[in-house]
Protein backbone atom coordinates (compact mmCIF):
# COMPACT_ATOMS: atom_id res chain seq x y z
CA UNK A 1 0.00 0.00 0.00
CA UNK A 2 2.62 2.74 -0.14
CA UNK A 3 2.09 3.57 -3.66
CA UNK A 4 -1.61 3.36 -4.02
CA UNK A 5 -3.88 5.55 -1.44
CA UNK A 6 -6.76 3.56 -3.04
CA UNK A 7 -4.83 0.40 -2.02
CA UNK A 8 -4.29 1.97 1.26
CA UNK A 9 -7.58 2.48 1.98
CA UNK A 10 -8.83 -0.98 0.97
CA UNK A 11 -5.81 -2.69 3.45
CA UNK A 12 -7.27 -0.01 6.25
CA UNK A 13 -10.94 -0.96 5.81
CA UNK A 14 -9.89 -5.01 5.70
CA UNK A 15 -7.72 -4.32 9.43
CA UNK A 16 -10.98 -2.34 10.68
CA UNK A 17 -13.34 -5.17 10.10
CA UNK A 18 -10.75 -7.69 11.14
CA UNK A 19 -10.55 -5.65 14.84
CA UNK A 20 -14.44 -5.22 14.67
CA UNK A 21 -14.87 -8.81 14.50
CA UNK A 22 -12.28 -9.18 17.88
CA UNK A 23 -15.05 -6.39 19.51
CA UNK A 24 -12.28 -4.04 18.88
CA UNK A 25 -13.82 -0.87 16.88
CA UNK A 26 -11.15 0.76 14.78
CA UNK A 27 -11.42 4.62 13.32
CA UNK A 28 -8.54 6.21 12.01
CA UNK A 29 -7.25 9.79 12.49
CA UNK A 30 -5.70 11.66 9.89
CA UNK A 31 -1.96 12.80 10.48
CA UNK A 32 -0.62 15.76 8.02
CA UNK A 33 2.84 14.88 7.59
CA UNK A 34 3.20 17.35 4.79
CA UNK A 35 5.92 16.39 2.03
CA UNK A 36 8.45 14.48 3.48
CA UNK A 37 11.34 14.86 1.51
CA UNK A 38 14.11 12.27 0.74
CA UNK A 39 16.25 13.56 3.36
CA UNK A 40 14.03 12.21 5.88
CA UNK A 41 14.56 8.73 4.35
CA UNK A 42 18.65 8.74 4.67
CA UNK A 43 18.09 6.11 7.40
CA UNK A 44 15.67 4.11 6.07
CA UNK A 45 16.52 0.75 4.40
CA UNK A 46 13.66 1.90 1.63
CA UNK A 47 10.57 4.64 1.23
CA UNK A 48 7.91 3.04 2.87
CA UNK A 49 5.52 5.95 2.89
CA UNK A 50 4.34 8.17 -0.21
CA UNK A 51 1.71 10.45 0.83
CA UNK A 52 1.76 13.89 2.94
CA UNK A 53 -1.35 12.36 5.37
CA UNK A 54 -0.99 9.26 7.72
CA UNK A 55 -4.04 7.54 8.96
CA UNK A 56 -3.21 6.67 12.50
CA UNK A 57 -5.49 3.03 13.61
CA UNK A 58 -7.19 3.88 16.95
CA UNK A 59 -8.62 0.68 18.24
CA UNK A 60 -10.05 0.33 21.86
CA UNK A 61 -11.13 -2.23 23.54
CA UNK A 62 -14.74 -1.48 25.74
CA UNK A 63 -14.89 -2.36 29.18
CA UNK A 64 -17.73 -3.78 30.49
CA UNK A 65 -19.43 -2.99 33.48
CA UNK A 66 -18.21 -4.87 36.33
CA UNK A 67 -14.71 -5.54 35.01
CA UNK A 68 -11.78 -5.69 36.61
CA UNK A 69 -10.06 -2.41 36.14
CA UNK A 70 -6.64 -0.96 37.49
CA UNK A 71 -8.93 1.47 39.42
CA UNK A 72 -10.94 -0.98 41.18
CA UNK A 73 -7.67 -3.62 41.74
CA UNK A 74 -6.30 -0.77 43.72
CA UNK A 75 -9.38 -0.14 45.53
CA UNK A 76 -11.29 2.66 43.84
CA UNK A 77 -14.51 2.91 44.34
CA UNK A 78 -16.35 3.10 41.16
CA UNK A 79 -17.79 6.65 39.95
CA UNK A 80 -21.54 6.93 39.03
């Protein structure tokens, strides 16, 4: 997918239903990089990205009520 957005897209979609169907919703945030020269690939082994926006994968994972969380292992009483 570097060299095709449309490609990009398609392998973002394909990860998004792949977390959906692990109850994991996936969205994806939009990260101007602007144009990133070839200077910024000198220590690269190869280009890897081609386009001045990177779509950052947010997945998280719902708790349900009742779970165990770090707040209530420590002793936290739950908030209304």
């Amino acid at each position: 997918a570097p060299y095709s957005i449309f490609h990009h897209a398609v392998f973002c979609r394909v990860a998004q239903e792949d977390l959906a169907a692990l109850e994991l919703p996936c969205d994806f945030l939009p990260v101007p990089l602007g144009s990133l020269g070839e200077d910024s690939w000198l220590s690269a082994a190869q280009r890897y990205w081609q386009f001045e926006t990177y779509y950052l994968p947010l997945a998280l994972r719902a708790v349900s009520p009742g779970a165990n969380t770090e707040a209530s292992a420590a002793g936290a009483s739950p908030e209304a």
